[in-house]
N, C-alpha and C. Protein backbone atom coordinates (compact mmCIF):
# COMPACT_ATOMS: atom_id res chain seq x y z
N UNK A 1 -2.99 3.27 14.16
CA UNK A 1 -4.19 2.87 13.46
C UNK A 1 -4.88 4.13 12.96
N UNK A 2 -5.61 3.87 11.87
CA UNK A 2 -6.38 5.10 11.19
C UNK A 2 -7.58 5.55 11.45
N UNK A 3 -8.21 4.39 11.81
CA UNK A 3 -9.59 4.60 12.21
C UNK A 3 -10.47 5.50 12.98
N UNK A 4 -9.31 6.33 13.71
CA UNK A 4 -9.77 7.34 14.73
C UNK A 4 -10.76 8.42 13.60
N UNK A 5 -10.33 8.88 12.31
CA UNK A 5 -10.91 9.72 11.42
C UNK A 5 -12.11 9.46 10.40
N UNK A 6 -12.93 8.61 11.23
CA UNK A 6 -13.84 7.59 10.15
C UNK A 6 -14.80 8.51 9.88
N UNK A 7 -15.40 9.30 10.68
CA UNK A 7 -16.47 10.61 10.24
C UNK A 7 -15.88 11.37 10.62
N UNK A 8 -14.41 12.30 9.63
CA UNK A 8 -14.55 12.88 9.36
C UNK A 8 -13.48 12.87 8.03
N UNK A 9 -14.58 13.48 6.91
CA UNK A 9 -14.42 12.94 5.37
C UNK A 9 -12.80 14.32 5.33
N UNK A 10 -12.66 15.29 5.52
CA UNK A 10 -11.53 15.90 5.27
C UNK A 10 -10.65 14.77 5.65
N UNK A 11 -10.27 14.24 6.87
CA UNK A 11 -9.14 14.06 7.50
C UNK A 11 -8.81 12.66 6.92
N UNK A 12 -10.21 11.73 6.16
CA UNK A 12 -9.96 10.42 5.49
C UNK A 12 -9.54 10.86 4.36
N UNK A 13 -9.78 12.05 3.65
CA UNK A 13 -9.10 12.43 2.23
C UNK A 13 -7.75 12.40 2.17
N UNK A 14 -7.15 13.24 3.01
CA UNK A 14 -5.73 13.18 3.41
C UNK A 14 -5.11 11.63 3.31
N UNK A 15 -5.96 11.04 4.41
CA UNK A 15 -5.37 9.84 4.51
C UNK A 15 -5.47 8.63 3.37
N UNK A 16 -6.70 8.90 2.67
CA UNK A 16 -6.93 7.74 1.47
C UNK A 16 -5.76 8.32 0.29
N UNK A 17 -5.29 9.63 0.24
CA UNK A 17 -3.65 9.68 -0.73
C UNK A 17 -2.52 8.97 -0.39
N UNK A 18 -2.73 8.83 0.76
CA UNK A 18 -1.63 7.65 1.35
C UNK A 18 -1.55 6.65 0.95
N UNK A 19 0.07 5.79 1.06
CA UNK A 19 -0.41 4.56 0.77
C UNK A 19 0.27 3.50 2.53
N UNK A 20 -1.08 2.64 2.89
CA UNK A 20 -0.66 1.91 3.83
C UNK A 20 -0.22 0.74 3.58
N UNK A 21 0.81 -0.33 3.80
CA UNK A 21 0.74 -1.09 3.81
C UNK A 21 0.92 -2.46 5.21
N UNK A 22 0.63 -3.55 4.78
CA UNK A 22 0.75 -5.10 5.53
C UNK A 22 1.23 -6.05 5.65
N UNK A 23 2.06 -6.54 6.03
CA UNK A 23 2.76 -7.65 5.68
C UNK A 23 2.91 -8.56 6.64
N UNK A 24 2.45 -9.71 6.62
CA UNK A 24 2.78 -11.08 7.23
C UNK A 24 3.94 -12.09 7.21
N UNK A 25 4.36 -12.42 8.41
CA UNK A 25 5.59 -13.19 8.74
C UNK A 25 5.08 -14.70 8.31
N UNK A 26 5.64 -15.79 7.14
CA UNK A 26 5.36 -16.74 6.65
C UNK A 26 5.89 -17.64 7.37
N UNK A 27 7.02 -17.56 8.31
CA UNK A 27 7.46 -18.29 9.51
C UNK A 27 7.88 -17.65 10.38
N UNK A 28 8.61 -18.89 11.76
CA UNK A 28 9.19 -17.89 12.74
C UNK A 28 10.48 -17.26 12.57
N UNK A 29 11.04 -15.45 12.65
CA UNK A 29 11.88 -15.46 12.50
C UNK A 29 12.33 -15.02 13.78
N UNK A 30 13.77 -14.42 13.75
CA UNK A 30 14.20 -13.89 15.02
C UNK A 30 15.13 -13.16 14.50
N UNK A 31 15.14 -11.82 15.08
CA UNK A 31 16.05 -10.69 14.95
C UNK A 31 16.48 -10.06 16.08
N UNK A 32 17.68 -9.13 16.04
CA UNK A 32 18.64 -8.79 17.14
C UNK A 32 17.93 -8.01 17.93
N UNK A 33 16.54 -7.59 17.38
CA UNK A 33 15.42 -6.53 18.54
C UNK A 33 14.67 -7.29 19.19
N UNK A 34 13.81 -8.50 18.17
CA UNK A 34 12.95 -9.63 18.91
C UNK A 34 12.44 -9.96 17.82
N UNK A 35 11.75 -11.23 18.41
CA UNK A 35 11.26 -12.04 17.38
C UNK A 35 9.62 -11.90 16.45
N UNK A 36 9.92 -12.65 15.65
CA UNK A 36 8.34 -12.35 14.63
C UNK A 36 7.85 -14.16 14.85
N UNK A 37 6.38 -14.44 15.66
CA UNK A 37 5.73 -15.50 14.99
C UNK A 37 5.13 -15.77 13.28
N UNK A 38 5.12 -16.80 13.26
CA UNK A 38 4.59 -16.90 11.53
C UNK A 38 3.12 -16.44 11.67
N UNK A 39 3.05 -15.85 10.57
CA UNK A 39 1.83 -15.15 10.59
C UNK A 39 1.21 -13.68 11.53
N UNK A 40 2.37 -13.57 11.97
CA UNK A 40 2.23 -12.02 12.77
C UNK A 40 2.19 -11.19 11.52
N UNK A 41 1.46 -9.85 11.54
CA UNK A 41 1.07 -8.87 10.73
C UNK A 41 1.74 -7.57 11.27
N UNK A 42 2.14 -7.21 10.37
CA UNK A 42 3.32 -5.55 10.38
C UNK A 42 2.05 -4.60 9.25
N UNK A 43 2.07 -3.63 10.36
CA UNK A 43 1.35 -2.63 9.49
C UNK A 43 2.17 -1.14 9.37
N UNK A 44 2.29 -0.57 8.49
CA UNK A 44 2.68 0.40 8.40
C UNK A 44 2.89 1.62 7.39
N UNK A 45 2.68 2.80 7.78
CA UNK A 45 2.31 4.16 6.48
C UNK A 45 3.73 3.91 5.28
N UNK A 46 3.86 3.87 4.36
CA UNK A 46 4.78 3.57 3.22
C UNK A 46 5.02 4.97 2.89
N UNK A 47 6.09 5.45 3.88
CA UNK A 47 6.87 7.09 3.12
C UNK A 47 7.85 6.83 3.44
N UNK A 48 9.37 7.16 2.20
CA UNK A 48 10.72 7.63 3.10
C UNK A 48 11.35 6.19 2.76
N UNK A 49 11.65 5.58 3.83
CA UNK A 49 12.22 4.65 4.33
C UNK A 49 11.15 3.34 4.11
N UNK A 50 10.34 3.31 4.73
CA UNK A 50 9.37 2.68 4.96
C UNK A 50 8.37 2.16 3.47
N UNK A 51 8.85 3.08 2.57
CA UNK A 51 8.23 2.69 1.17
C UNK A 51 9.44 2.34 0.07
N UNK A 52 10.43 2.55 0.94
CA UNK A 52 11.84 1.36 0.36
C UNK A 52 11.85 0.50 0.55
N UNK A 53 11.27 0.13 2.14
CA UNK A 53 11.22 -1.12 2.81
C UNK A 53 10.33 -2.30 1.77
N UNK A 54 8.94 -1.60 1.35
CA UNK A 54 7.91 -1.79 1.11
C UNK A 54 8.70 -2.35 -1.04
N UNK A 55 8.90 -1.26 -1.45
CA UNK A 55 10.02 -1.99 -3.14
C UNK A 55 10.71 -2.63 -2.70
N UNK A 56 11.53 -2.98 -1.75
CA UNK A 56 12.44 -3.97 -1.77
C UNK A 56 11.93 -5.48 -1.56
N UNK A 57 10.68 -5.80 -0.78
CA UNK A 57 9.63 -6.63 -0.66
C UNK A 57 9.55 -7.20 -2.22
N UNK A 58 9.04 -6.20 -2.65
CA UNK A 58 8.51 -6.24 -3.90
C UNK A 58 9.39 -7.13 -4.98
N UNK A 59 10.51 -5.98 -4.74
CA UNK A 59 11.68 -6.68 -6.13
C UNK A 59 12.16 -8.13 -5.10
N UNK A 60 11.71 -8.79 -3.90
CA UNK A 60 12.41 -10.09 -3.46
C UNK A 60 13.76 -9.87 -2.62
N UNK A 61 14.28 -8.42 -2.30
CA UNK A 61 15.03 -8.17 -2.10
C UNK A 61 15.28 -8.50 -0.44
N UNK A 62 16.36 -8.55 0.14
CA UNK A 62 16.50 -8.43 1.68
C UNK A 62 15.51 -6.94 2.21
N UNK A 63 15.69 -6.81 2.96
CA UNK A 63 15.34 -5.90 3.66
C UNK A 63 15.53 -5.34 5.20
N UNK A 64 15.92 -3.88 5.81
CA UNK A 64 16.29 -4.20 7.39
C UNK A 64 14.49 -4.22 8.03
N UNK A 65 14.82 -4.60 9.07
CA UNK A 65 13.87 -4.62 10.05
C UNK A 65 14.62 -5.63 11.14
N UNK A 66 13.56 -4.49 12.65
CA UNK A 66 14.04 -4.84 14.08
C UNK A 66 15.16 -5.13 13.92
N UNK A 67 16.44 -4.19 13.72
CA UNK A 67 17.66 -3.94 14.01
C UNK A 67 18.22 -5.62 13.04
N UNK A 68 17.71 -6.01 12.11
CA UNK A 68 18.57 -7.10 11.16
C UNK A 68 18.41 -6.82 9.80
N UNK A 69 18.35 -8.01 9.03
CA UNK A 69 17.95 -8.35 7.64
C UNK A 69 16.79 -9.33 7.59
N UNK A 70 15.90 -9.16 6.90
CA UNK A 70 14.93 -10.13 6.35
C UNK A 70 15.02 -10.71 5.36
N UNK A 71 14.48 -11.49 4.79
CA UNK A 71 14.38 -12.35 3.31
C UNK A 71 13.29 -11.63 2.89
N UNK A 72 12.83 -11.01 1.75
CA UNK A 72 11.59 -10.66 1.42
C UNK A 72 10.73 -12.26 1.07
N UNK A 73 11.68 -13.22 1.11
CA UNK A 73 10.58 -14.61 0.57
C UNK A 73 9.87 -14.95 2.31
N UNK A 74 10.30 -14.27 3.05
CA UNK A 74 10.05 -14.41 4.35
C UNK A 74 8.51 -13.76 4.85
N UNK A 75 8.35 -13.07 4.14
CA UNK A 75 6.95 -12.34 4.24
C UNK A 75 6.33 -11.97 2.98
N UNK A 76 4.98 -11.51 3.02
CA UNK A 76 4.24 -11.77 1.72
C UNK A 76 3.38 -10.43 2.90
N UNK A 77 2.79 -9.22 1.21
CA UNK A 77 2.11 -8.33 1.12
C UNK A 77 0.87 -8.56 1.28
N UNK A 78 0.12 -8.23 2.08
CA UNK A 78 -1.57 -8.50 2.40
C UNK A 78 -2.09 -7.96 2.11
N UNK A 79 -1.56 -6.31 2.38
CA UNK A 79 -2.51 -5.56 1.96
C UNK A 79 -1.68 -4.00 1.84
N UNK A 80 -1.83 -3.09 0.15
CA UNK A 80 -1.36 -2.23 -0.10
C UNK A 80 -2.24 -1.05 -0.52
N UNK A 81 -2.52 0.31 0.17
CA UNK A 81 -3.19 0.60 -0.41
C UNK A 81 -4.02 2.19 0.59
N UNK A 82 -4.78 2.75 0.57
CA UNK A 82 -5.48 3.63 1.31
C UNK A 82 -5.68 3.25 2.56
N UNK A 83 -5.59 4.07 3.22
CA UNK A 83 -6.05 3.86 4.79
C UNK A 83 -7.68 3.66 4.64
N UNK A 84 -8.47 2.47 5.33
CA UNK A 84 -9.95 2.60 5.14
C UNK A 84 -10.06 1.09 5.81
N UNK A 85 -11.52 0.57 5.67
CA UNK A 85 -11.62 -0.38 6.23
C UNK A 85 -10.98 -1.71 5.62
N UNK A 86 -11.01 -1.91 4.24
CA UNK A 86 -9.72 -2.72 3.85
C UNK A 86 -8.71 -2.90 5.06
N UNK A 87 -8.20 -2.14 4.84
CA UNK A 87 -6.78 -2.07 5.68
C UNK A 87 -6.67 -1.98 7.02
N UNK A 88 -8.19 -1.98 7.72
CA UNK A 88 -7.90 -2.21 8.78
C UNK A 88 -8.33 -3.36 9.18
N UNK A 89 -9.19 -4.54 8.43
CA UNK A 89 -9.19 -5.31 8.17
C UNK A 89 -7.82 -6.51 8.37
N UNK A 90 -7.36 -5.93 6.86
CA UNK A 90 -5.35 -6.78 6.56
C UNK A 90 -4.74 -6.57 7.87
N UNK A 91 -4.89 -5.42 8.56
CA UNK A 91 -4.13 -5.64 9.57
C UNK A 91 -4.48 -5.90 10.67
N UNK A 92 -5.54 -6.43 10.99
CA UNK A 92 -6.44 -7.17 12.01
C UNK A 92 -6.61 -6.13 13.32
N UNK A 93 -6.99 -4.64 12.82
CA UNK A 93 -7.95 -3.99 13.67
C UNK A 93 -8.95 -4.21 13.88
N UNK A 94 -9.82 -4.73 12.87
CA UNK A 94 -11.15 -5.31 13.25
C UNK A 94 -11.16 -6.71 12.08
N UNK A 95 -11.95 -7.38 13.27
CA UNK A 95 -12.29 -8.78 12.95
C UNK A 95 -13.39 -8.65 11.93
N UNK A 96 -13.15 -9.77 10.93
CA UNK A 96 -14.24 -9.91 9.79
C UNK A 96 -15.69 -9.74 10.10
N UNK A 97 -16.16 -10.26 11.07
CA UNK A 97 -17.26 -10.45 11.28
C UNK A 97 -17.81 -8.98 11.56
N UNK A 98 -17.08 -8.02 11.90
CA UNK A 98 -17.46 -6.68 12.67
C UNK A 98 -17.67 -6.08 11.28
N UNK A 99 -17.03 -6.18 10.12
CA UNK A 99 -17.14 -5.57 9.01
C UNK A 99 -18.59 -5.09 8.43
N UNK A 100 -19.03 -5.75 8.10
CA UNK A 100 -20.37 -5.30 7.96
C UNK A 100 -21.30 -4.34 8.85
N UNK A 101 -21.04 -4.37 10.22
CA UNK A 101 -21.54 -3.33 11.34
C UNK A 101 -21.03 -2.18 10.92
N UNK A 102 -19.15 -2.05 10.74
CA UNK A 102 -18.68 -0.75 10.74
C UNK A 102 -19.02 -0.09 9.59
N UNK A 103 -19.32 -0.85 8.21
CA UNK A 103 -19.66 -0.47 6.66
C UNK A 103 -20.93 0.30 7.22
N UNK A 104 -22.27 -0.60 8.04
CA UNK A 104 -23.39 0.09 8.02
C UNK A 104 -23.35 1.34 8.76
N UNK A 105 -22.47 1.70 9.79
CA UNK A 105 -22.57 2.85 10.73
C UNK A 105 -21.89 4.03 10.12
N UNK A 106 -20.37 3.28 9.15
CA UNK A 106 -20.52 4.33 8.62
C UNK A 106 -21.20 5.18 6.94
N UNK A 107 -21.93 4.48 6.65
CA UNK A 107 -23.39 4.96 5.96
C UNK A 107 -23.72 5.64 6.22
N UNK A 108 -24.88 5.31 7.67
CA UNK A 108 -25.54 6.32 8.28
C UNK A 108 -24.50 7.29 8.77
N UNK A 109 -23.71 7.36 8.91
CA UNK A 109 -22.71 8.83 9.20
C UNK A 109 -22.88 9.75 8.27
N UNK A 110 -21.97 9.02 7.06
CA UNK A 110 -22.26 9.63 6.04
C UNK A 110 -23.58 10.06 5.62
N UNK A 111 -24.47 9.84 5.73
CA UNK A 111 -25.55 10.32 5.48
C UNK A 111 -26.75 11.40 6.08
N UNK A 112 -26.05 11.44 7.35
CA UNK A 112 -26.32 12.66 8.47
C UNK A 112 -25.64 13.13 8.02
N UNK A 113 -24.47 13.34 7.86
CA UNK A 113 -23.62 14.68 7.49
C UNK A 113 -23.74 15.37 6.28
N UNK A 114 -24.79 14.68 5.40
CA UNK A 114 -25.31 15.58 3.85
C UNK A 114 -26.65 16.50 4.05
C-alpha cells in the first residue's frame, strides 16, 4: 500500500509518475496457487511484467496469474492510474466513508508544511 507517504510531497511525486493499477474478480475462479472470490480486488504497481499483465487485460487477452491462466473477460479494471487516494480507495484501503476525513487531514498537512 502507498499511503505510508501521504505528508511527504517528494516521496508522493515519485509515486504519482507511477502507474497503479486494480482489478476485480467478476466470478469465482480457481487457480493452481488458490482461489479468487468474485469480486476480490488485486492491486498492484504496473512495471515489467506486471504492466503486460495489465495490456493484456486490456487487449481481452488471457493472462498468467497465481501460477495459471486467466480470461481477461474474467476481471474488469477499477482503477488505473497514480498512487493517491483514488487508488486507495479502488483497492479498498480505505472505506468510502473515511474519504472525506483523509482529503481534510490531508489539507491541513499540506498547509502546515507551506
Amino acid at each position: 500500500m502507498c499511503l505510508i507517504s501521504l505528508n511527504n510531497p517528494a516521496a508522493q511525486s515519485v509515486k504519482n509518475q507511477r502507474t497503479f493499477a486494480v482489478i476485480r474478480f467478476k466470478r469465482d475462479t480457481k487457480f493452481p496457487r488458490f482461489a479468487v472470490s468474485a469480486g476480490e480486488r488485486w492491486s498492484f504497481l504496473a512495471v515489467n511484467k506486471t504492466q503486460e499483465r495489465l495490456d493484456q487485460i486490456k487487449r481481452g487477452e488471457r493472462f498468467e496469474f497465481a501460477g495459471g491462466l486467466c480470461d481477461a473477460q474474467d476481471v474488469e479494471i477499477i482503477y488505473e492510474g497514480p498512487c493517491g487516494l483514488s487508488y486507495a480507495l479502488a483497492a479498498g484501503h480505505l472505506k468510502a466513508e473515511l474519504k472525506d476525513a483523509v482529503a481534510k487531514r490531508m489539507a491541513a498537512a499540506s498547509r502546515q508544511t507551506i
